[in-house]
C-alpha atoms as a PDB file:
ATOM      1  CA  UNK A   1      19.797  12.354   2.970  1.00  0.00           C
ATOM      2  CA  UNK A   2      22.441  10.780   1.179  1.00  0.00           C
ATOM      3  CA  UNK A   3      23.215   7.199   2.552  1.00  0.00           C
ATOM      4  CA  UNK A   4      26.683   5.378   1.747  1.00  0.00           C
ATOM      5  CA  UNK A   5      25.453   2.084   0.679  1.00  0.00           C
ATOM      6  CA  UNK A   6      24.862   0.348  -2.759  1.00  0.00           C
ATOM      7  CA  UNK A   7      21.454   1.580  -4.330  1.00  0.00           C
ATOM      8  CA  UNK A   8      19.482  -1.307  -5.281  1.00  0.00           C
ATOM      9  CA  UNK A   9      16.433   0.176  -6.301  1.00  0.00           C
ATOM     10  CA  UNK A  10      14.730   3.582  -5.910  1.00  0.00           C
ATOM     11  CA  UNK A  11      10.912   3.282  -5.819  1.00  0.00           C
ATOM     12  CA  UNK A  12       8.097   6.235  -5.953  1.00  0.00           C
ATOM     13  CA  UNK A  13       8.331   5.646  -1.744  1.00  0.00           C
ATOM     14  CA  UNK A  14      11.469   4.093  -0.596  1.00  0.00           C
ATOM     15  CA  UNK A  15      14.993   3.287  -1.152  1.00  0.00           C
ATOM     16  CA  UNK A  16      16.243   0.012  -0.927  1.00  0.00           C
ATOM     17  CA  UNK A  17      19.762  -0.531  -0.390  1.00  0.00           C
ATOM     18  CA  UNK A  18      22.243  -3.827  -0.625  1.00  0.00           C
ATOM     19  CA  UNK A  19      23.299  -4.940   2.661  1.00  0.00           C
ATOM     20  CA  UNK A  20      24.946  -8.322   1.436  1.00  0.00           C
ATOM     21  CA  UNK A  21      22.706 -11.168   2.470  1.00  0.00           C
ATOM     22  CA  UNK A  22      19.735  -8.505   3.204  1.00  0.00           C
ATOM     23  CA  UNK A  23      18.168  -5.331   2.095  1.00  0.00           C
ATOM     24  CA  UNK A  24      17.558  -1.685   4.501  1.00  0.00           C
ATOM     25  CA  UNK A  25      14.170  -0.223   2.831  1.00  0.00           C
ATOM     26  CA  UNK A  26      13.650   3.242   3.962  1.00  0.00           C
ATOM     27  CA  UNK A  27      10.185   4.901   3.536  1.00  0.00           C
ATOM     28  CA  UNK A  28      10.588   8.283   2.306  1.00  0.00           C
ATOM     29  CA  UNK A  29       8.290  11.501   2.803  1.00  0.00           C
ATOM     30  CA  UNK A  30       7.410  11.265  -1.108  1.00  0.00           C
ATOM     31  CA  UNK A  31       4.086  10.548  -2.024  1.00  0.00           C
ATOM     32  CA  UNK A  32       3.239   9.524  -5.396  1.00  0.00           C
ATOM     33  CA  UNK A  33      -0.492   9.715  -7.006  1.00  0.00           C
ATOM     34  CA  UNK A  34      -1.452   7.989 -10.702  1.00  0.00           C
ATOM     35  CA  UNK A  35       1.668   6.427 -10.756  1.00  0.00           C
ATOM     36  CA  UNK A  36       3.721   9.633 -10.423  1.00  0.00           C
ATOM     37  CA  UNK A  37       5.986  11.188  -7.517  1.00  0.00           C
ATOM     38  CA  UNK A  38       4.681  14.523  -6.715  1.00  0.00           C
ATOM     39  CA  UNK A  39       7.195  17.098  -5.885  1.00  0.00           C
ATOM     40  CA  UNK A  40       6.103  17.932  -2.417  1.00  0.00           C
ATOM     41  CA  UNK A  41       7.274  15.476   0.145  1.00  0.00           C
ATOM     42  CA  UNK A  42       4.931  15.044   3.291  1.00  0.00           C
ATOM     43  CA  UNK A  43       7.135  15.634   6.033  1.00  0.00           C
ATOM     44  CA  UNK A  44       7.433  12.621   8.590  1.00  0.00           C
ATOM     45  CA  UNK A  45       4.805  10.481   6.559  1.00  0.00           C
ATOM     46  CA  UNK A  46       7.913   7.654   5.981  1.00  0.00           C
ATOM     47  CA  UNK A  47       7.759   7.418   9.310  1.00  0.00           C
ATOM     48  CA  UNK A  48       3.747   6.664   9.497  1.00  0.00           C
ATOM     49  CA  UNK A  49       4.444   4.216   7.313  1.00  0.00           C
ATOM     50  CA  UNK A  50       7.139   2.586   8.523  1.00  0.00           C
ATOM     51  CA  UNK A  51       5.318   2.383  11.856  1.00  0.00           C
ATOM     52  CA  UNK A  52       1.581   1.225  10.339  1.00  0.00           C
ATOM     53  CA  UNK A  53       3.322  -1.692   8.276  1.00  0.00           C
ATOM     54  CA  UNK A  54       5.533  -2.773  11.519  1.00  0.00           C
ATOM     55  CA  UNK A  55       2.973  -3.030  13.475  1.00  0.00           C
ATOM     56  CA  UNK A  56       0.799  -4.877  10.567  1.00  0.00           C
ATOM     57  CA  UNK A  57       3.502  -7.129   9.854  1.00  0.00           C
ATOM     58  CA  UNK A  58       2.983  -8.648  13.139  1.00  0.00           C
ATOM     59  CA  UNK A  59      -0.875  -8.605  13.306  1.00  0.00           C
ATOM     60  CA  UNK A  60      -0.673 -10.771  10.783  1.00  0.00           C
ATOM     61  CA  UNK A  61       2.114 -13.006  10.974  1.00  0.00           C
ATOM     62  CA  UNK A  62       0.364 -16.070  12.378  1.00  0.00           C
ATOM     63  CA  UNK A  63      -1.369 -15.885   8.366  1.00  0.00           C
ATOM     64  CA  UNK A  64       2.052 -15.104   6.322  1.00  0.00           C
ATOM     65  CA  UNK A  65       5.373 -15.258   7.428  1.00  0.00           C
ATOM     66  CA  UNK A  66       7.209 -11.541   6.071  1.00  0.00           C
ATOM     67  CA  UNK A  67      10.600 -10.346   5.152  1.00  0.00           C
ATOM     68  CA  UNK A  68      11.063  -8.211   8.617  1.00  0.00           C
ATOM     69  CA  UNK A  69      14.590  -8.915  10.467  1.00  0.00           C
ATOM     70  CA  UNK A  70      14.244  -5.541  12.310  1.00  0.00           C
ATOM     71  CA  UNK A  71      12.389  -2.288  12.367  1.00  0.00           C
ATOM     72  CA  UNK A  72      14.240  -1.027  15.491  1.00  0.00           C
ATOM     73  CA  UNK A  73      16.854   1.437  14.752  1.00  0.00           C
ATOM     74  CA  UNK A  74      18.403   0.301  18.447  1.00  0.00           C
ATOM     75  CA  UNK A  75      19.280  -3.485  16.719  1.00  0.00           C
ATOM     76  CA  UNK A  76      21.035  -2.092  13.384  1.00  0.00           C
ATOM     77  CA  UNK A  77      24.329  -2.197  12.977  1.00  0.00           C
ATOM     78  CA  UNK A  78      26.881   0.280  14.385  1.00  0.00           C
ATOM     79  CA  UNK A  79      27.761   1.123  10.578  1.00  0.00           C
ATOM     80  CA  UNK A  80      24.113   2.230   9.770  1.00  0.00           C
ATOM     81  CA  UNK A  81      24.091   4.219  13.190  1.00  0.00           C
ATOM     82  CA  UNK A  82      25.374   7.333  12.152  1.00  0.00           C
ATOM     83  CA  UNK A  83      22.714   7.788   9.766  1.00  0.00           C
ATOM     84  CA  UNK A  84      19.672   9.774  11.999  1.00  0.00           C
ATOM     85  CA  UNK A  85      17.338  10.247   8.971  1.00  0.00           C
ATOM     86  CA  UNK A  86      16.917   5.990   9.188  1.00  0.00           C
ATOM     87  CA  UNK A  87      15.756   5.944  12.882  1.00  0.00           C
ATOM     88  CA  UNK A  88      11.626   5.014  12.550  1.00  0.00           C
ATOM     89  CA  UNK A  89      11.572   4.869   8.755  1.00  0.00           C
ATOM     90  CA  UNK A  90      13.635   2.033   7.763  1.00  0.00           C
ATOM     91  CA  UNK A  91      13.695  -2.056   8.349  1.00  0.00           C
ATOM     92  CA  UNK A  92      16.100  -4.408   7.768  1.00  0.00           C
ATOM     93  CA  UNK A  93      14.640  -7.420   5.459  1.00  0.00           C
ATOM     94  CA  UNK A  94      15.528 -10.964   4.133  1.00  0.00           C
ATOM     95  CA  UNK A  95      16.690 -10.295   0.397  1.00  0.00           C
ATOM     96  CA  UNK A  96      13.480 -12.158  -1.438  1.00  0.00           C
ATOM     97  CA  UNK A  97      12.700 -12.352  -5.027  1.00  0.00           C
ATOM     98  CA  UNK A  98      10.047 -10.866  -5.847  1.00  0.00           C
ATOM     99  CA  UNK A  99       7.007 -11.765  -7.647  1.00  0.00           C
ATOM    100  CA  UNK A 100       5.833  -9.427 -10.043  1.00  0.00           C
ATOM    101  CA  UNK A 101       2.092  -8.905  -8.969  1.00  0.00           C
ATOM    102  CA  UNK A 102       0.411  -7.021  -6.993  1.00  0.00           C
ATOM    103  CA  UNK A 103      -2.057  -8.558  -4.888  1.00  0.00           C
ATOM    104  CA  UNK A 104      -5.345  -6.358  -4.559  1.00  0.00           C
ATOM    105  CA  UNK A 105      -8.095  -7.337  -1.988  1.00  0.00           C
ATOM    106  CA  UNK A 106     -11.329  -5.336  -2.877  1.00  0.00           C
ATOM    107  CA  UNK A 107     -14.289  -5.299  -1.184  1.00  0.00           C
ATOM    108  CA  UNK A 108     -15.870  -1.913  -2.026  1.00  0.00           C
ATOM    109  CA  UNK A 109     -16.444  -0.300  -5.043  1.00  0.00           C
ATOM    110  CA  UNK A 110     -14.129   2.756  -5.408  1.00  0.00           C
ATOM    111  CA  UNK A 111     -11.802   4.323  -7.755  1.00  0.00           C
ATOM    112  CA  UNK A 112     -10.717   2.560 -10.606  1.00  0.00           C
ATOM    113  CA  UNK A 113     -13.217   0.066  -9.904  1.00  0.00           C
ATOM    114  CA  UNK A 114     -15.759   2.248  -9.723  1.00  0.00           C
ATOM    115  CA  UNK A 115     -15.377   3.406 -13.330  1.00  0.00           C
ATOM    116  CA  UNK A 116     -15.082   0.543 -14.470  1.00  0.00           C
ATOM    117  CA  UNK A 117     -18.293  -0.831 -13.143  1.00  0.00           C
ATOM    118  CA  UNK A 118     -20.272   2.451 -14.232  1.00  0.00           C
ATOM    119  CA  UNK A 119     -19.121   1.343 -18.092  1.00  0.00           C
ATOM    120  CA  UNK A 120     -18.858  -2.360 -17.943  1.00  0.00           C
ATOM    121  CA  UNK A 121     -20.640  -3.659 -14.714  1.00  0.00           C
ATOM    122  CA  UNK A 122     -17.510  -5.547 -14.357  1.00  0.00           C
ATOM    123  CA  UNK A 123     -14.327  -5.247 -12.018  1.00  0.00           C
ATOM    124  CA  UNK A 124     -11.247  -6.297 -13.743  1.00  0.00           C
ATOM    125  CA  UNK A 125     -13.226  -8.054 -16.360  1.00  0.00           C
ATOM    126  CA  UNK A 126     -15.099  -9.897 -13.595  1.00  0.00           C
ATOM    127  CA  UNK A 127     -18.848  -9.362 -13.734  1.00  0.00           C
ATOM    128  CA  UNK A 128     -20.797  -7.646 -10.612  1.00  0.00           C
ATOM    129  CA  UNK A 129     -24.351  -7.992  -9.631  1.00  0.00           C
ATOM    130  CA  UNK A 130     -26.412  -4.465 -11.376  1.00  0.00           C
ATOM    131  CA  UNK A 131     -27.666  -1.629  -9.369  1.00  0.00           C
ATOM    132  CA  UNK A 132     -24.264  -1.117  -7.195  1.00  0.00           C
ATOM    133  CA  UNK A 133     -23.556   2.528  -6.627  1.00  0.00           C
ATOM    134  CA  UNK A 134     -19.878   4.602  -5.787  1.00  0.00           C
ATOM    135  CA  UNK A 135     -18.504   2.979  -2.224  1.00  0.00           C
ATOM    136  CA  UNK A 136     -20.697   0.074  -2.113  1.00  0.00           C
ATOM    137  CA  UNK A 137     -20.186  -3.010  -0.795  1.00  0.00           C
ATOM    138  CA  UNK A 138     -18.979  -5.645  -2.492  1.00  0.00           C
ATOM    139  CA  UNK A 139     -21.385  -9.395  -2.124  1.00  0.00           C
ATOM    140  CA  UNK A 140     -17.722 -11.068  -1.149  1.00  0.00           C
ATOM    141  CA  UNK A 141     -14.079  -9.540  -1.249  1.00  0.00           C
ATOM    142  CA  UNK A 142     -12.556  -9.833  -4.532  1.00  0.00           C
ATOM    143  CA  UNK A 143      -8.740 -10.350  -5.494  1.00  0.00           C
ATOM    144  CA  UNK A 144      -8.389  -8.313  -8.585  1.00  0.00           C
ATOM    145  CA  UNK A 145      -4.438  -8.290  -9.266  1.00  0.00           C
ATOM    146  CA  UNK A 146      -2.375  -6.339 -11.876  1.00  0.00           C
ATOM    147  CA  UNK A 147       1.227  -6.546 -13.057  1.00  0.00           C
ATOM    148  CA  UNK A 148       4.079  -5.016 -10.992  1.00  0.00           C
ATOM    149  CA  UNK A 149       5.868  -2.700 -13.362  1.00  0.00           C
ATOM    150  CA  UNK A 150       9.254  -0.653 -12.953  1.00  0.00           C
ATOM    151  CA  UNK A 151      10.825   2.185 -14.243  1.00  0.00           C
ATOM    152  CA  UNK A 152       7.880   4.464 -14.216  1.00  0.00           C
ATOM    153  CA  UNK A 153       5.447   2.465 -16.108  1.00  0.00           C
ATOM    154  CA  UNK A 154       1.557   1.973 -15.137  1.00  0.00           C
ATOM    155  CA  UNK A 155       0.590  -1.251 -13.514  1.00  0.00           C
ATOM    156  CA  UNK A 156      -2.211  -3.151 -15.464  1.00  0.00           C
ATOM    157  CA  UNK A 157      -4.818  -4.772 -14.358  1.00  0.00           C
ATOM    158  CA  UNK A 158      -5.084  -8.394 -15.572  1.00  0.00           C
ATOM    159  CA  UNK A 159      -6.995 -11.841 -14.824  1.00  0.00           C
ATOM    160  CA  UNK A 160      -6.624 -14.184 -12.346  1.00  0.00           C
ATOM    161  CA  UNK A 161      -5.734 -16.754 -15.344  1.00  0.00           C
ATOM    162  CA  UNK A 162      -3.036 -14.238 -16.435  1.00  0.00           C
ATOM    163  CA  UNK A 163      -1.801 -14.460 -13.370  1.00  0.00           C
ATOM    164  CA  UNK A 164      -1.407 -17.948 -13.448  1.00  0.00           C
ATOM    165  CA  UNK A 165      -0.099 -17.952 -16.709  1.00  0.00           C
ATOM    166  CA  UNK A 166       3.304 -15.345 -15.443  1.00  0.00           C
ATOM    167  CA  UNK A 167       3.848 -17.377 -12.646  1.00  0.00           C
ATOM    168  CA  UNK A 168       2.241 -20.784 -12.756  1.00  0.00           C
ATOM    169  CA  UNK A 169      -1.011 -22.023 -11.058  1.00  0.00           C
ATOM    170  CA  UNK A 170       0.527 -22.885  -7.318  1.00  0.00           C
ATOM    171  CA  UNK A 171       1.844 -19.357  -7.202  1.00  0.00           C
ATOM    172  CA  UNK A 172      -1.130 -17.792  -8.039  1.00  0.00           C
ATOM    173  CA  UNK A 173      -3.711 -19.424  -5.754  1.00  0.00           C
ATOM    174  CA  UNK A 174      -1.479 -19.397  -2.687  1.00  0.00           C
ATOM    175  CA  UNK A 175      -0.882 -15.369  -3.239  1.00  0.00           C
ATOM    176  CA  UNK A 176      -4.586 -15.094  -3.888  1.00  0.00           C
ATOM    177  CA  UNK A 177      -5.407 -17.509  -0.725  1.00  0.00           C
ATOM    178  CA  UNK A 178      -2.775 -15.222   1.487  1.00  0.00           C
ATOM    179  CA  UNK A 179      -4.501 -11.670   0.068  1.00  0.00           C
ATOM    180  CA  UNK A 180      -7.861 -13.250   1.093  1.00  0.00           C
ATOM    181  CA  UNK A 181      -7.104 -14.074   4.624  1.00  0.00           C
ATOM    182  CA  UNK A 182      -4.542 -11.252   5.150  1.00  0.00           C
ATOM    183  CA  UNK A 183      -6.895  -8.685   4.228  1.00  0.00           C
ATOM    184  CA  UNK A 184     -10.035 -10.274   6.095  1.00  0.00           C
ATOM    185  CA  UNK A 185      -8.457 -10.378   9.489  1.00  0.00           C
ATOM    186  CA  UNK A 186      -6.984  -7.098   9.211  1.00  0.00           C
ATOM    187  CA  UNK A 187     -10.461  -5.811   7.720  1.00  0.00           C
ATOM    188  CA  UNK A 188     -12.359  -7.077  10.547  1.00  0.00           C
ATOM    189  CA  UNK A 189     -10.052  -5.461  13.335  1.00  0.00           C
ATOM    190  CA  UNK A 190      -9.790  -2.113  11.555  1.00  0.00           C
ATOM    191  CA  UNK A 191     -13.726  -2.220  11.760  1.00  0.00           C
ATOM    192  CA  UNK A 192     -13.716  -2.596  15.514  1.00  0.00           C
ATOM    193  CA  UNK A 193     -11.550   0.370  15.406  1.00  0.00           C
ATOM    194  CA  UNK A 194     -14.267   2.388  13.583  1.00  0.00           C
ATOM    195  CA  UNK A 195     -12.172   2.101  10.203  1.00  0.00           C
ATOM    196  CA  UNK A 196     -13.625   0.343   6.779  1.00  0.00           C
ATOM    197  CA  UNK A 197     -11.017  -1.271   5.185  1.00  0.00           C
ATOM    198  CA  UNK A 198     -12.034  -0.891   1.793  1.00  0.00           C
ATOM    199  CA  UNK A 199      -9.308  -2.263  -0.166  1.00  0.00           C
ATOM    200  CA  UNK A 200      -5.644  -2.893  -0.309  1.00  0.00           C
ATOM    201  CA  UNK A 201      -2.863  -4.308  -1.825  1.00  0.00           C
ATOM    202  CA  UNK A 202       0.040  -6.562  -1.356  1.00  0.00           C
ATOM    203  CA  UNK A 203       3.445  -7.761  -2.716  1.00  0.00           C
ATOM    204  CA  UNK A 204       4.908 -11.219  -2.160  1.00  0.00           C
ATOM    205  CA  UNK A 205       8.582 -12.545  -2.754  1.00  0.00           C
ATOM    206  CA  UNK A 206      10.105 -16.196  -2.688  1.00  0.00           C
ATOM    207  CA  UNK A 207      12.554 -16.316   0.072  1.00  0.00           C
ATOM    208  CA  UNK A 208      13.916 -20.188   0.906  1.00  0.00           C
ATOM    209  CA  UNK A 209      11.467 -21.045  -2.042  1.00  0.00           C
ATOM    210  CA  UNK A 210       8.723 -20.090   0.308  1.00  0.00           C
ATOM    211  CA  UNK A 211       6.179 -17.206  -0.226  1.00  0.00           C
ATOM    212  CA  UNK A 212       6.528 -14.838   2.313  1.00  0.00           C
ATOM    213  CA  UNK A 213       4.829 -11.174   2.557  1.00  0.00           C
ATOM    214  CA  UNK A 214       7.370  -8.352   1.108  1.00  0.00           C
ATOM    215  CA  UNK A 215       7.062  -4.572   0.906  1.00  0.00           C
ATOM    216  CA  UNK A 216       4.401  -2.393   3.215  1.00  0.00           C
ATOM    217  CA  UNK A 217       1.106  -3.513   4.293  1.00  0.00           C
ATOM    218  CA  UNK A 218      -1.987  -1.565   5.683  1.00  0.00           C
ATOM    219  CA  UNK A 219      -0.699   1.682   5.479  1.00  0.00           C
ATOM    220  CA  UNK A 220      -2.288   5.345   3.559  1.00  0.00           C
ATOM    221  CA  UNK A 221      -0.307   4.603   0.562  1.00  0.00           C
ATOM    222  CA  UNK A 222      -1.310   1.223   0.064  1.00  0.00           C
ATOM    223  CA  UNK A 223      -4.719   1.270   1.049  1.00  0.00           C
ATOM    224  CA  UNK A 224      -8.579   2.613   1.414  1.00  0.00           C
ATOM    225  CA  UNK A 225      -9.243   3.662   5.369  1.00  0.00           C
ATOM    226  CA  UNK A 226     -12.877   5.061   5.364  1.00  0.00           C
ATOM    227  CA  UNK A 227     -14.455   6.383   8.823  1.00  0.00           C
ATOM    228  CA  UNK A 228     -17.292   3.791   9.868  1.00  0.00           C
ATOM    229  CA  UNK A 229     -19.739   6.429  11.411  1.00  0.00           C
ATOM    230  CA  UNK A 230     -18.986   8.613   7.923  1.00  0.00           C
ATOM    231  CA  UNK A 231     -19.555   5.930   5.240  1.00  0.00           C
ATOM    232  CA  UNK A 232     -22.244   6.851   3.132  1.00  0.00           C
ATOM    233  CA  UNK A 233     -23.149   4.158   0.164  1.00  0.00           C
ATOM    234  CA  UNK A 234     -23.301   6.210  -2.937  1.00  0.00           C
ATOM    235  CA  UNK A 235     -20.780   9.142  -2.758  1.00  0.00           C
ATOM    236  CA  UNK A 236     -17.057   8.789  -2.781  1.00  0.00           C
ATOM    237  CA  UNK A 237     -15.814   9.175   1.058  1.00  0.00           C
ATOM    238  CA  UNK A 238     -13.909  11.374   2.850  1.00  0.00           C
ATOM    239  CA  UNK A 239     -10.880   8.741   3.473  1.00  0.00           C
ATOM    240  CA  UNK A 240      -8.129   8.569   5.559  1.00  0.00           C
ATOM    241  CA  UNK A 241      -5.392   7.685   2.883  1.00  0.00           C
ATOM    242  CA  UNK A 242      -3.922   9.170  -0.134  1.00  0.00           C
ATOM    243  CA  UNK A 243      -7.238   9.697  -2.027  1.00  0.00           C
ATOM    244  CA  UNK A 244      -7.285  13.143  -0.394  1.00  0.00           C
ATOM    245  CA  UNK A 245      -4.012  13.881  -2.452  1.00  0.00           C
ATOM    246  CA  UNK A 246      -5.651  12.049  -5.644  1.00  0.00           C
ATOM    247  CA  UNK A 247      -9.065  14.223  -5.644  1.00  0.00           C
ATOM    248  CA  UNK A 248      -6.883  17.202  -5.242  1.00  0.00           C
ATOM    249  CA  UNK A 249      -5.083  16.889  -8.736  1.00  0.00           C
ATOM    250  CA  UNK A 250      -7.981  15.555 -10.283  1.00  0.00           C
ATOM    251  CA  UNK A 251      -9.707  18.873  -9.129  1.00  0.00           C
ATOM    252  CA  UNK A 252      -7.027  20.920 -10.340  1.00  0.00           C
ATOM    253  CA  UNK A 253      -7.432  18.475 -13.879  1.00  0.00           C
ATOM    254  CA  UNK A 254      -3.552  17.613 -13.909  1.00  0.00           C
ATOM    255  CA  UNK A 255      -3.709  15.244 -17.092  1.00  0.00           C
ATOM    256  CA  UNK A 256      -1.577  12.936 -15.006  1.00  0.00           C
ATOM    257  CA  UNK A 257       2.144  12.737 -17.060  1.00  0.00           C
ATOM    258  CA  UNK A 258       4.905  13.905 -15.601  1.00  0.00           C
ATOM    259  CA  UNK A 259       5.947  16.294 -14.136  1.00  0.00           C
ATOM    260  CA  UNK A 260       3.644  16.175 -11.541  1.00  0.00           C
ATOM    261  CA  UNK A 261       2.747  19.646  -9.647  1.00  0.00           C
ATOM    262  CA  UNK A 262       3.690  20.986  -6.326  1.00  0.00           C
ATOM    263  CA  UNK A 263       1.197  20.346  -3.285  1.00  0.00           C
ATOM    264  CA  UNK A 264      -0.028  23.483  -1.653  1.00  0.00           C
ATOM    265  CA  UNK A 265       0.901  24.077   1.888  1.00  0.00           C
ATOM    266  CA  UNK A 266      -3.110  23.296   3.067  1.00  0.00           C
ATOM    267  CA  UNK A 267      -3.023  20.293   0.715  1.00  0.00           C
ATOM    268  CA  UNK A 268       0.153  19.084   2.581  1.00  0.00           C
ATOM    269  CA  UNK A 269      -1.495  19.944   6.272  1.00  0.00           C
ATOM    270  CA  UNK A 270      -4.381  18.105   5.303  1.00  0.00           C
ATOM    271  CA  UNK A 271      -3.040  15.019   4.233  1.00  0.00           C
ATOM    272  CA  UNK A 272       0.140  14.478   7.288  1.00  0.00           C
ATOM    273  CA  UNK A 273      -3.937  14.966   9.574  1.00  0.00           C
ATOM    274  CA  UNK A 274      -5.004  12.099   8.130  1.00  0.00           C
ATOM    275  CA  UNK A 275      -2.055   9.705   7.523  1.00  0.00           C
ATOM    276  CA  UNK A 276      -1.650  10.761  11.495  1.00  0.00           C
ATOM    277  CA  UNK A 277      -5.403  10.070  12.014  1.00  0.00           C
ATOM    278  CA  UNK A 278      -4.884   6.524  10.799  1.00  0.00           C
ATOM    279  CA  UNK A 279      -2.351   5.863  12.598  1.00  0.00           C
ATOM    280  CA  UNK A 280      -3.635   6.798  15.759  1.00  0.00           C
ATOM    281  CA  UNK A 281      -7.206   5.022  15.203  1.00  0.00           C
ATOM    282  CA  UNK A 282      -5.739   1.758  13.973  1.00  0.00           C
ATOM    283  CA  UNK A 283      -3.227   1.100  16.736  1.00  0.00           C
ATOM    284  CA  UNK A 284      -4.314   2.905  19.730  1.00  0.00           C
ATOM    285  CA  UNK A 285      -0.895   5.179  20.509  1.00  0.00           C
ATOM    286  CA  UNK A 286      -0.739   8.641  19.807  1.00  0.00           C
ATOM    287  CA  UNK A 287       1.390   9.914  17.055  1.00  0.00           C
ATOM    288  CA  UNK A 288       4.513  11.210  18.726  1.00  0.00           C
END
């Protein structure tokens, strides 16, 4: 839907538009996979994510203050009103500046980290303990970040001292410190609701020269959800998050450049079940 407001910034997931002293981010049904957006939107998944990070965003506020102003489409403006496609999916925010890194908590071995421990026995160039297999878990959570990059461009991973080095040595530790904490509270309830967190990632902006926690957090997109009674060290799991989407094209060996290729119908069932499944698990409310 075509809103009447000053583009700022089109993302793989949402649209974030100038609202003078703040931003509206709206979370889109696209769904991007190795860095590309895929064709085949996921009909109401903006809305599971808009929902997951709201209610995130508050479990963890007493850790890191956030960007949210409002998630309610009731409290917008009367200007923004007549725009139904916004009502669940979009938030109003404080306008920070972002910092360009993106903050990954890890404490299972999966993915990218996974391959890279099969060659290297090393996760982002940081050594690991031998005879770890796919999905184990990690001896402590690790914060492995990589650079934020626009305009279509792969994020890389890079060291913590890299880090530092971008955007000085304060910075760093406090976004490592916040990542850390964030991710171990939220970790530990998501276990109680039968869901291994087993890794995320966050972004962080300066607003009032203060870090505060920007973006989404905790959702499908942004994260690992594993079924507890499911998890098998070993194997890779059957997850409640985008990997489904992920092992699809890798099945199909797309060689990952653009353009990406259309979803099949089962492919998009499959996936809205799970994003749903997530939802429902993690806060207790049924998807409505």
């Amino acid at each position: 839907m075509k809103i009447d407001l000053p583009l700022l910034h089109r993302g793989k997931v949402r649209d974030i538009y100038d609202l003078g002293d703040n931003l509206l981010i709206c979370a889109s049904d696209r769904i991007s996979a190795f860095d590309c957006v895929i064709p085949t939107e996921i009909p109401n998944k903006g809305k599971i994510l808009h929902k997951l990070s709201m209610f995130w965003f508050d479990f963890v506020k007493d850790i890191a203050a956030n960007h949210i102003i409002t998630g309610e489409f009731s409290e917008f403006p009367d200007f923004l009103k007549k725009y139904d496609y916004l009502d669940g999916r979009a938030m109003i925010v404080k306008k920070a500046k972002r910092i360009d890194i993106e903050c990954i908590a890890r404490n299972y071995l999966s993915g990218s980290a996974w391959k890279e421990y099969e060659l290297y026995k090393t996760v982002c160039s940081m050594p690991l303990p031998d005879g770890l297999k796919e999905s184990s878990k990690l001896p402590n959570t690790i914060f492995t970040p990589s650079s934020k990059e626009d305009g279509g461009a792969h994020d890389e991973n890079i060291s913590f001292e890299e880090t530092k080095k971008r955007i000085g040595d304060e910075a760093a530790e406090t976004i490592k410190n916040l990542t850390l904490k964030i991710y171990q509270k939220a970790s530990d309830f998501a276990l109680s609701k039968g869901i291994i967190l087993a890794d995320t990632k966050f972004e962080f902006g300066y607003y009032n020269n203060k870090i505060i926690l920007i973006d989404e957090i905790f959702t499908p997109d942004s994260s690992r959800f594993w079924e507890a009674a499911k998890y098998q060290e070993g194997k890779a799991q059957d997850s409640l998050d985008k990997q489904f989407v992920r092992d699809y094209l890798e099945k199909i060996k797309w060689d990952k450049k653009p353009p990406a290729p259309n979803l099949p119908d089962e492919i998009v069932k499959k996936t809205l079940e799970k994003y749903i499944e997530a939802y429902e698990k993690l806060t207790g409310k049924r998807w409505q």
